[in-house]
PDB file of N, CA and C in Angstrom:
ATOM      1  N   UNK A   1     175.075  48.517  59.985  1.00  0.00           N
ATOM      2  CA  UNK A   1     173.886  47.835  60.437  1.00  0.00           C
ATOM      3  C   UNK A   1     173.214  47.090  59.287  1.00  0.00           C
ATOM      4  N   UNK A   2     173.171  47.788  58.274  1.00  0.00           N
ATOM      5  CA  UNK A   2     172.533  47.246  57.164  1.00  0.00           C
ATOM      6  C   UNK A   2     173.000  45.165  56.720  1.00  0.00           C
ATOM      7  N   UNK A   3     174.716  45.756  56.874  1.00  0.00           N
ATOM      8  CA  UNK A   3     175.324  44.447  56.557  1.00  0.00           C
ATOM      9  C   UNK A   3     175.383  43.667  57.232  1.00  0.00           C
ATOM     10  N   UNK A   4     174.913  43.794  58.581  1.00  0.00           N
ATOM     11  CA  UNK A   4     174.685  43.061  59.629  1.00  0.00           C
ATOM     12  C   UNK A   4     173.018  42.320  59.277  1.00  0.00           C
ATOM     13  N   UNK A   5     172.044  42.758  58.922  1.00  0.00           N
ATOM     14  CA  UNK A   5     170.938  42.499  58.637  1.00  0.00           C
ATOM     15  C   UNK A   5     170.906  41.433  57.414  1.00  0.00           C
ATOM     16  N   UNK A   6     171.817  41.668  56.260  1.00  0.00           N
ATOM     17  CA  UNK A   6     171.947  40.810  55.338  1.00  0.00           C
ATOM     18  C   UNK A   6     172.687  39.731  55.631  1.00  0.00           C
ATOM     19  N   UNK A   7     173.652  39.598  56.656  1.00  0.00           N
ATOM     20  CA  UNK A   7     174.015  38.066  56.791  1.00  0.00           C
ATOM     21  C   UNK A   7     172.998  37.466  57.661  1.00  0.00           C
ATOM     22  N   UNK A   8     171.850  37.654  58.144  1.00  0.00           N
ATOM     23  CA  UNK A   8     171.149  37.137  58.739  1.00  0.00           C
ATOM     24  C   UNK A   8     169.800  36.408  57.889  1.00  0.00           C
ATOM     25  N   UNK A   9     170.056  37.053  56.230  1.00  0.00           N
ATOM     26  CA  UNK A   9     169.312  36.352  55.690  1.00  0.00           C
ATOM     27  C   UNK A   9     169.761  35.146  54.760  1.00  0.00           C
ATOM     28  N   UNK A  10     169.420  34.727  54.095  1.00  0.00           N
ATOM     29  CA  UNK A  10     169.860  33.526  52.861  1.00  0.00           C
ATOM     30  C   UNK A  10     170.345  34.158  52.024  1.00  0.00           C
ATOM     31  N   UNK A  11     171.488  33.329  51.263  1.00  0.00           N
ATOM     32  CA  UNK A  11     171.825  34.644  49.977  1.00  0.00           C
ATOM     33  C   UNK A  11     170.921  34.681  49.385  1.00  0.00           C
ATOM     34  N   UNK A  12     169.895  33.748  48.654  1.00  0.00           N
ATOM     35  CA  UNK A  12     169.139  34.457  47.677  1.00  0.00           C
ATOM     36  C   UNK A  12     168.593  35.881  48.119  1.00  0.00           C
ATOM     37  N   UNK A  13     168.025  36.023  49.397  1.00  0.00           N
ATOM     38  CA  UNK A  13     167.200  36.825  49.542  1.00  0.00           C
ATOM     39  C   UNK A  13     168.515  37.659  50.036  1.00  0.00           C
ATOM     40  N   UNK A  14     169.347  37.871  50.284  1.00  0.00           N
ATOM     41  CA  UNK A  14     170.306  38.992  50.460  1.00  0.00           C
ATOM     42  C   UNK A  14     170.769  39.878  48.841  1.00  0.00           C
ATOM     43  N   UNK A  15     170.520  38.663  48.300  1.00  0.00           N
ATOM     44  CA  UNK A  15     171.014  38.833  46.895  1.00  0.00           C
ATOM     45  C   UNK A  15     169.612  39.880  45.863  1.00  0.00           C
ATOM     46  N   UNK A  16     168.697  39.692  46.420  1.00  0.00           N
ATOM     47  CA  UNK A  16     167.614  40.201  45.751  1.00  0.00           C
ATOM     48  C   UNK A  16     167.291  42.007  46.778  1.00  0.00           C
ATOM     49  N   UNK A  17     167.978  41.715  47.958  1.00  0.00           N
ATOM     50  CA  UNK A  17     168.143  43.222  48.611  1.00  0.00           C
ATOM     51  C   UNK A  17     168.676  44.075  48.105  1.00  0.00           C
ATOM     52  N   UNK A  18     170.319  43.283  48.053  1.00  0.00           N
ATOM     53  CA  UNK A  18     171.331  44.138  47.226  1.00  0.00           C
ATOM     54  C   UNK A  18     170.612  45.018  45.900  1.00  0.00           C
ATOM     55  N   UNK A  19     170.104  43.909  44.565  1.00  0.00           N
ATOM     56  CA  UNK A  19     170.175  44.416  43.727  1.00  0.00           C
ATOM     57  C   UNK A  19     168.983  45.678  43.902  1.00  0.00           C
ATOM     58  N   UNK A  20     167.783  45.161  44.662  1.00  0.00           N
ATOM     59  CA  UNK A  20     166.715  46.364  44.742  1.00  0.00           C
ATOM     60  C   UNK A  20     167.095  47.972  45.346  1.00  0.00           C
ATOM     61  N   UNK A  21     168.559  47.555  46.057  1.00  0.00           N
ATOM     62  CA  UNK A  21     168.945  48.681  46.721  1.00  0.00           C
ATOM     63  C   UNK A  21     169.863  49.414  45.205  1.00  0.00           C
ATOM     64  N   UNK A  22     169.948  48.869  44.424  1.00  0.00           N
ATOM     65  CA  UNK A  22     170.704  49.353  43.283  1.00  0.00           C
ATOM     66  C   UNK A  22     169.650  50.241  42.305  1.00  0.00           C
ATOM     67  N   UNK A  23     168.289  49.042  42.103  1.00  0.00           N
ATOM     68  CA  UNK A  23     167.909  49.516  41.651  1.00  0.00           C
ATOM     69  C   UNK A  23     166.644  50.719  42.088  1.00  0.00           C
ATOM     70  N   UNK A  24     166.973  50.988  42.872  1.00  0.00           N
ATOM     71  CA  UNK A  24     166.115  52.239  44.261  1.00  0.00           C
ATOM     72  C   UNK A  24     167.333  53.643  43.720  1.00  0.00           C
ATOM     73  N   UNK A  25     168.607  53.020  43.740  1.00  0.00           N
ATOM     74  CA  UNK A  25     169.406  54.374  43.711  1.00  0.00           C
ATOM     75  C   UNK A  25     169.131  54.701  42.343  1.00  0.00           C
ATOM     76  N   UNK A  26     169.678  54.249  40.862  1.00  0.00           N
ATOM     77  CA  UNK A  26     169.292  54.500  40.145  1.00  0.00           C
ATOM     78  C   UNK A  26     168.168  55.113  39.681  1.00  0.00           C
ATOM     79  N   UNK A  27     167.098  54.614  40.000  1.00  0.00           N
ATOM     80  CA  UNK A  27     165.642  54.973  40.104  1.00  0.00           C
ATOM     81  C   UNK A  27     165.779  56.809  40.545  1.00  0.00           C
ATOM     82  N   UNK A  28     166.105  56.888  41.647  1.00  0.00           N
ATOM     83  CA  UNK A  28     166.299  58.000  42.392  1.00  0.00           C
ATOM     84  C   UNK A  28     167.107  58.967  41.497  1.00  0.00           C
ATOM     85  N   UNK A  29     168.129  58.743  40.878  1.00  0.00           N
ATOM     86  CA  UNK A  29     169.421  59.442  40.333  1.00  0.00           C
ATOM     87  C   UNK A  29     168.472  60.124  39.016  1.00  0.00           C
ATOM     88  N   UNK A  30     168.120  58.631  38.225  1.00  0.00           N
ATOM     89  CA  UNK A  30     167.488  59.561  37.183  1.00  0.00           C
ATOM     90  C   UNK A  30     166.149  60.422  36.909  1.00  0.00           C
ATOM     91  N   UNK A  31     165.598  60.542  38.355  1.00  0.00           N
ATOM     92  CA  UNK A  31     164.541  61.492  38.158  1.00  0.00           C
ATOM     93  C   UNK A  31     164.931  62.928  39.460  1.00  0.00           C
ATOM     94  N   UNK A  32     166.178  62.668  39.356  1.00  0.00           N
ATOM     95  CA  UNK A  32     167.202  63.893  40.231  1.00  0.00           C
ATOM     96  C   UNK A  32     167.000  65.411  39.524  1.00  0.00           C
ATOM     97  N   UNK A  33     167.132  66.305  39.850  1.00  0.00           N
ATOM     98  CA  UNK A  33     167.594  67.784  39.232  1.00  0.00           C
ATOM     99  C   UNK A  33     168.618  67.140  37.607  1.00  0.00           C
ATOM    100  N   UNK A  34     169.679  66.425  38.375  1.00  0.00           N
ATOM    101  CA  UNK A  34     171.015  66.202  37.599  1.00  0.00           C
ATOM    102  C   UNK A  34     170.952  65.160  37.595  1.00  0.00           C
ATOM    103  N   UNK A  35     170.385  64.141  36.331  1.00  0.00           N
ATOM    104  CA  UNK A  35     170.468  63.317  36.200  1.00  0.00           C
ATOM    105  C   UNK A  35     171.499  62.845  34.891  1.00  0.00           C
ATOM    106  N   UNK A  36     172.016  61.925  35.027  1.00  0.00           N
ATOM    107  CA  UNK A  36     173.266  61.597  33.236  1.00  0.00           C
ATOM    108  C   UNK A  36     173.355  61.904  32.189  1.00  0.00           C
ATOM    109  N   UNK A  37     174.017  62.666  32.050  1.00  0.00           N
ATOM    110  CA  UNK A  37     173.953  63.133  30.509  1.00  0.00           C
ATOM    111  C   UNK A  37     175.292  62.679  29.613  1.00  0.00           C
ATOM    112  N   UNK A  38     175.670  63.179  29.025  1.00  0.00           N
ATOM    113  CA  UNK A  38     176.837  63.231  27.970  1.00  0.00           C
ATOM    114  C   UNK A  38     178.090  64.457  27.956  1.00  0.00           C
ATOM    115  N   UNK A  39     177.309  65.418  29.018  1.00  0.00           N
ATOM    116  CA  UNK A  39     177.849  67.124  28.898  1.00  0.00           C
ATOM    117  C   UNK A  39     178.404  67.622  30.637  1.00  0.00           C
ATOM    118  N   UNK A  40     179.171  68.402  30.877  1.00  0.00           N
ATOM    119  CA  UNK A  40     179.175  68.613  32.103  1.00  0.00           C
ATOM    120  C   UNK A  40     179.196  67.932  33.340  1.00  0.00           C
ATOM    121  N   UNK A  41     177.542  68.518  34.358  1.00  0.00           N
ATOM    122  CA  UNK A  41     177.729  68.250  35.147  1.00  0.00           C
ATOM    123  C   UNK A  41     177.093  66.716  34.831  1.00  0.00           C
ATOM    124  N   UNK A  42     176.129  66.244  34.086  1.00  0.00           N
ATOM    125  CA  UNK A  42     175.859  65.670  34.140  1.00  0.00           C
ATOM    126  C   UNK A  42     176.142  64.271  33.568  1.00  0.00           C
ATOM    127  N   UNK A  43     177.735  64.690  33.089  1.00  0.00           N
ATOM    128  CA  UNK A  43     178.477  63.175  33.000  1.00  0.00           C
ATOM    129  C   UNK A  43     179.238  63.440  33.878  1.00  0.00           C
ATOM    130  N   UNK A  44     179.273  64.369  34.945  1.00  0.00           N
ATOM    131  CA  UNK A  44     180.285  63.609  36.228  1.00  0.00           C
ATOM    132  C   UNK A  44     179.228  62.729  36.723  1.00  0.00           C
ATOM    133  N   UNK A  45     177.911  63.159  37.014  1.00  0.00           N
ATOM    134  CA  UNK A  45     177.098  62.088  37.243  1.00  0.00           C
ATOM    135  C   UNK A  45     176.977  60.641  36.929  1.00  0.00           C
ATOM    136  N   UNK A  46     176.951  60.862  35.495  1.00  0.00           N
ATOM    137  CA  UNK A  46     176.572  59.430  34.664  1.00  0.00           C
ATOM    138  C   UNK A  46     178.027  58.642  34.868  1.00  0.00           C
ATOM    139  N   UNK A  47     179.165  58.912  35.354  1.00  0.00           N
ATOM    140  CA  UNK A  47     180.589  58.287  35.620  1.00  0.00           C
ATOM    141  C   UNK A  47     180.512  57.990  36.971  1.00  0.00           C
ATOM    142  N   UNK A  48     180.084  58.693  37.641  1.00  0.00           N
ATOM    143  CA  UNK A  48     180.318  58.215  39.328  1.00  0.00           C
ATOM    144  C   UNK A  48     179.023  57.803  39.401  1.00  0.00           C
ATOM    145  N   UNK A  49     177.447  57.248  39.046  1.00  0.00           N
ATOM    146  CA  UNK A  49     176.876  56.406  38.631  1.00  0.00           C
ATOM    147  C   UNK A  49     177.274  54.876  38.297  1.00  0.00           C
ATOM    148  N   UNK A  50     178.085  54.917  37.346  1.00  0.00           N
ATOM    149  CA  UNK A  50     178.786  53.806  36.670  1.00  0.00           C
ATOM    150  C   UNK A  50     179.480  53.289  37.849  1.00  0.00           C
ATOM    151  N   UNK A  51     180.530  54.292  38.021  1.00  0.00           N
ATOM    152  CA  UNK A  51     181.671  53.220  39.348  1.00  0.00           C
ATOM    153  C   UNK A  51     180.380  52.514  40.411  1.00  0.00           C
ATOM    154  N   UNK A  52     179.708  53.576  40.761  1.00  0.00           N
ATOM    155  CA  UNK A  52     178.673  53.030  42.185  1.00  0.00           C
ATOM    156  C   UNK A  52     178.273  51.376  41.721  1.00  0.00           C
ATOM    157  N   UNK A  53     177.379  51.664  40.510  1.00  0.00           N
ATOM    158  CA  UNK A  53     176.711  50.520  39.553  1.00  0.00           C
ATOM    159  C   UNK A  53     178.058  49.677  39.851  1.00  0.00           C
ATOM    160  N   UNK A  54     178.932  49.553  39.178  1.00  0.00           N
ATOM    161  CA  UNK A  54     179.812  48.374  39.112  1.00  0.00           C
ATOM    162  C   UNK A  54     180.376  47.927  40.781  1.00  0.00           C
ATOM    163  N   UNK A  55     180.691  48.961  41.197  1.00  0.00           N
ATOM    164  CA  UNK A  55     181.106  48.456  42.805  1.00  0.00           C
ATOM    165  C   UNK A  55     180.153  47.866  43.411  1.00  0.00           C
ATOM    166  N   UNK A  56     178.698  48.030  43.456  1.00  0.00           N
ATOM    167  CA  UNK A  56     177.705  47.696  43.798  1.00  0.00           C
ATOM    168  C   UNK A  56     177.144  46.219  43.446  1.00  0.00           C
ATOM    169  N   UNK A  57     177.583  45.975  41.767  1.00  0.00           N
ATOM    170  CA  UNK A  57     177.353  44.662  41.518  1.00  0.00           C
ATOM    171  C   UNK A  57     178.544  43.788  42.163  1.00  0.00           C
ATOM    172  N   UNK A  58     179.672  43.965  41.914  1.00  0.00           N
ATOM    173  CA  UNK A  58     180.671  43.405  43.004  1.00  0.00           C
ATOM    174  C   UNK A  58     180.322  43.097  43.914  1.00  0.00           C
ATOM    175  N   UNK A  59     179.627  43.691  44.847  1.00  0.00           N
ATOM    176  CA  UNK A  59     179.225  43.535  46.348  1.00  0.00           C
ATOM    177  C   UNK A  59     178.137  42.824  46.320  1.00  0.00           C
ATOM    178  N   UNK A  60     177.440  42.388  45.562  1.00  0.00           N
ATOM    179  CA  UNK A  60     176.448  42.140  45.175  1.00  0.00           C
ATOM    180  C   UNK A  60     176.785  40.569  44.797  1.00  0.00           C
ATOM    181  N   UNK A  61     177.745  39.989  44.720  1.00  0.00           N
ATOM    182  CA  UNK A  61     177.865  38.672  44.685  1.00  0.00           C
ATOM    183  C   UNK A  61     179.032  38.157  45.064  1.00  0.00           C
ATOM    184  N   UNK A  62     179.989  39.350  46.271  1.00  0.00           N
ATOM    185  CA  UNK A  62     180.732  38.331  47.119  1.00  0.00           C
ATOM    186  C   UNK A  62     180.054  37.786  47.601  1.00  0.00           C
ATOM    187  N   UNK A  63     180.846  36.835  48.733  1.00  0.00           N
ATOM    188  CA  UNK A  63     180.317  36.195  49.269  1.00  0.00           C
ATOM    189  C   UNK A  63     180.037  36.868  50.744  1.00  0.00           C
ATOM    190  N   UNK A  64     178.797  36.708  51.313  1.00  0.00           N
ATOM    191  CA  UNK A  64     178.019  37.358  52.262  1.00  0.00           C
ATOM    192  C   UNK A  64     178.706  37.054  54.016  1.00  0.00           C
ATOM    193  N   UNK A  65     179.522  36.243  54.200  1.00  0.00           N
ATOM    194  CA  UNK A  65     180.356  35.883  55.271  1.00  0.00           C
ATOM    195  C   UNK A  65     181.666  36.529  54.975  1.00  0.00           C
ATOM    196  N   UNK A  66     181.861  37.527  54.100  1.00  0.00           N
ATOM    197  CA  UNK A  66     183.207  38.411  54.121  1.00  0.00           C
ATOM    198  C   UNK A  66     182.476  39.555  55.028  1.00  0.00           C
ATOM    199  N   UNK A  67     183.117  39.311  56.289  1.00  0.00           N
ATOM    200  CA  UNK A  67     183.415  40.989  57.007  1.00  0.00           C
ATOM    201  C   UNK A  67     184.478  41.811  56.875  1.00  0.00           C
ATOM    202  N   UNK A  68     185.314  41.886  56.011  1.00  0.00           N
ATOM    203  CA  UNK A  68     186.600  42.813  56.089  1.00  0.00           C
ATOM    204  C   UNK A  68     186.125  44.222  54.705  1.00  0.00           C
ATOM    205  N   UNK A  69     186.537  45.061  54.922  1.00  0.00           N
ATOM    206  CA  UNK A  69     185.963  46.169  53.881  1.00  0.00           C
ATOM    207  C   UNK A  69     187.033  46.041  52.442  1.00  0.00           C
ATOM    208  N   UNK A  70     185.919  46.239  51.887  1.00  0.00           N
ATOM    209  CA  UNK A  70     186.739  45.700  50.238  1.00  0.00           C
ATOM    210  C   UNK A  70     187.034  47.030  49.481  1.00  0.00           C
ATOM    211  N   UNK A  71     187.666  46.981  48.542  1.00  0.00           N
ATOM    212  CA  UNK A  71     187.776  47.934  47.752  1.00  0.00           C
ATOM    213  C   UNK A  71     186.471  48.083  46.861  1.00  0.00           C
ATOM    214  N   UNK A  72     185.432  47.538  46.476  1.00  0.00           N
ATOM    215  CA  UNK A  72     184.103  47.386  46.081  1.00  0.00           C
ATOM    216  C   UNK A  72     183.272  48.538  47.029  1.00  0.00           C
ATOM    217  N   UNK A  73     183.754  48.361  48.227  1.00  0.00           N
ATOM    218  CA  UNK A  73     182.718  49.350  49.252  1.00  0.00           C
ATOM    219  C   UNK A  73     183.674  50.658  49.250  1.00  0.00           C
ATOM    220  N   UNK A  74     184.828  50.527  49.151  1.00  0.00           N
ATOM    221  CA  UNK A  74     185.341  52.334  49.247  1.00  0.00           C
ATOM    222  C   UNK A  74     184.539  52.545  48.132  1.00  0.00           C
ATOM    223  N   UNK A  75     184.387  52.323  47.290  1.00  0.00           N
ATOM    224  CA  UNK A  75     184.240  52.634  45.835  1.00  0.00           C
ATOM    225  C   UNK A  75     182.882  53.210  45.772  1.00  0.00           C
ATOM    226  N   UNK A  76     182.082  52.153  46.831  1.00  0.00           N
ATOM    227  CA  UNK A  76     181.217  52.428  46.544  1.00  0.00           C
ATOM    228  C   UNK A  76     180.559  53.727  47.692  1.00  0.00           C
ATOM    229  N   UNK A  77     181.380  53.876  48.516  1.00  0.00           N
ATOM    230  CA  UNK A  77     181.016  54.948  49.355  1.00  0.00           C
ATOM    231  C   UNK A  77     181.752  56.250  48.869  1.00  0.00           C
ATOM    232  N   UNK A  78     182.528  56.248  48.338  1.00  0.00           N
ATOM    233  CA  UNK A  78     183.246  57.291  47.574  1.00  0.00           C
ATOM    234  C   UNK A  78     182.064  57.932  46.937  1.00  0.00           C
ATOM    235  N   UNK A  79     181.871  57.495  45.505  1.00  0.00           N
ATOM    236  CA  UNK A  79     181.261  57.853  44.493  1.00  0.00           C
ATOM    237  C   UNK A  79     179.340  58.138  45.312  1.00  0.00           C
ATOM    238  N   UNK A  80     179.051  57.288  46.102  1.00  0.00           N
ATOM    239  CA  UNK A  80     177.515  57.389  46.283  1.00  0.00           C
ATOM    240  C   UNK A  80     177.658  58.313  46.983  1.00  0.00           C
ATOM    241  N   UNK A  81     178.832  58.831  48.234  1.00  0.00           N
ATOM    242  CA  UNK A  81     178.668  60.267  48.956  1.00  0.00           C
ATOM    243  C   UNK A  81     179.042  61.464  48.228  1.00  0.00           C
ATOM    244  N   UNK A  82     179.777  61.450  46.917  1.00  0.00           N
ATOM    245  CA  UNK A  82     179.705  62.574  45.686  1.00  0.00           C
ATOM    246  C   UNK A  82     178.525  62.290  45.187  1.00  0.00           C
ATOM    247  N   UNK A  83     177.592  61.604  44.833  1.00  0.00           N
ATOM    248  CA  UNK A  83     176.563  61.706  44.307  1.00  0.00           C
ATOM    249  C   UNK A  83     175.805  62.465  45.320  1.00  0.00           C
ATOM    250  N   UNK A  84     175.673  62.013  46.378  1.00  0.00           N
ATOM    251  CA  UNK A  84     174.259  62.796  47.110  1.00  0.00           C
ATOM    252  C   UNK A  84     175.432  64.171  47.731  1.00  0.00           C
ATOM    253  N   UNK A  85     175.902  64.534  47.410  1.00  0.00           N
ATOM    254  CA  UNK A  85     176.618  66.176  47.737  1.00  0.00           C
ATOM    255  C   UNK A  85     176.142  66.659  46.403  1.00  0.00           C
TER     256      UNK A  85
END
């Protein structure tokens, strides 16, 4: 539904969703219990962080008339549903 909502806008303003939705998760991650560290649990975090971050910027400037699922979105549903478990 979401991606349905963003082709209905202009890219700029799809483009300024995306990134706020990036920067909402982040936001969120690092004031978590487990937020990134260098040690443990909290560089599995700060790594499946990273993939999300990079899959996320990917998606973040295809182009907005691709409906087919990319490897950018496994990626990014992978890692963001290990994050919130």
């Amino acid at each position: 539904m979401f991606t349905v909502l963003l082709t209905r806008l202009d890219r700029r303003s799809a483009t300024l969703v995306r990134r706020a939705g990036l920067v909402l998760i982040g936001w969120s991650l690092f004031h978590a219990t487990h937020h990134p560290d260098v040690h443990g649990r909290g560089l599995v975090v700060g790594v499946l962080f990273a993939a999300n971050a990079i899959a996320w910027l990917s998606w973040t400037v295809r182009l907005l008339d691709q409906h087919t699922i990319t490897p950018d979105l496994w990626v990014m549903a992978g890692a963001g549903g290990l994050l919130a478990a």
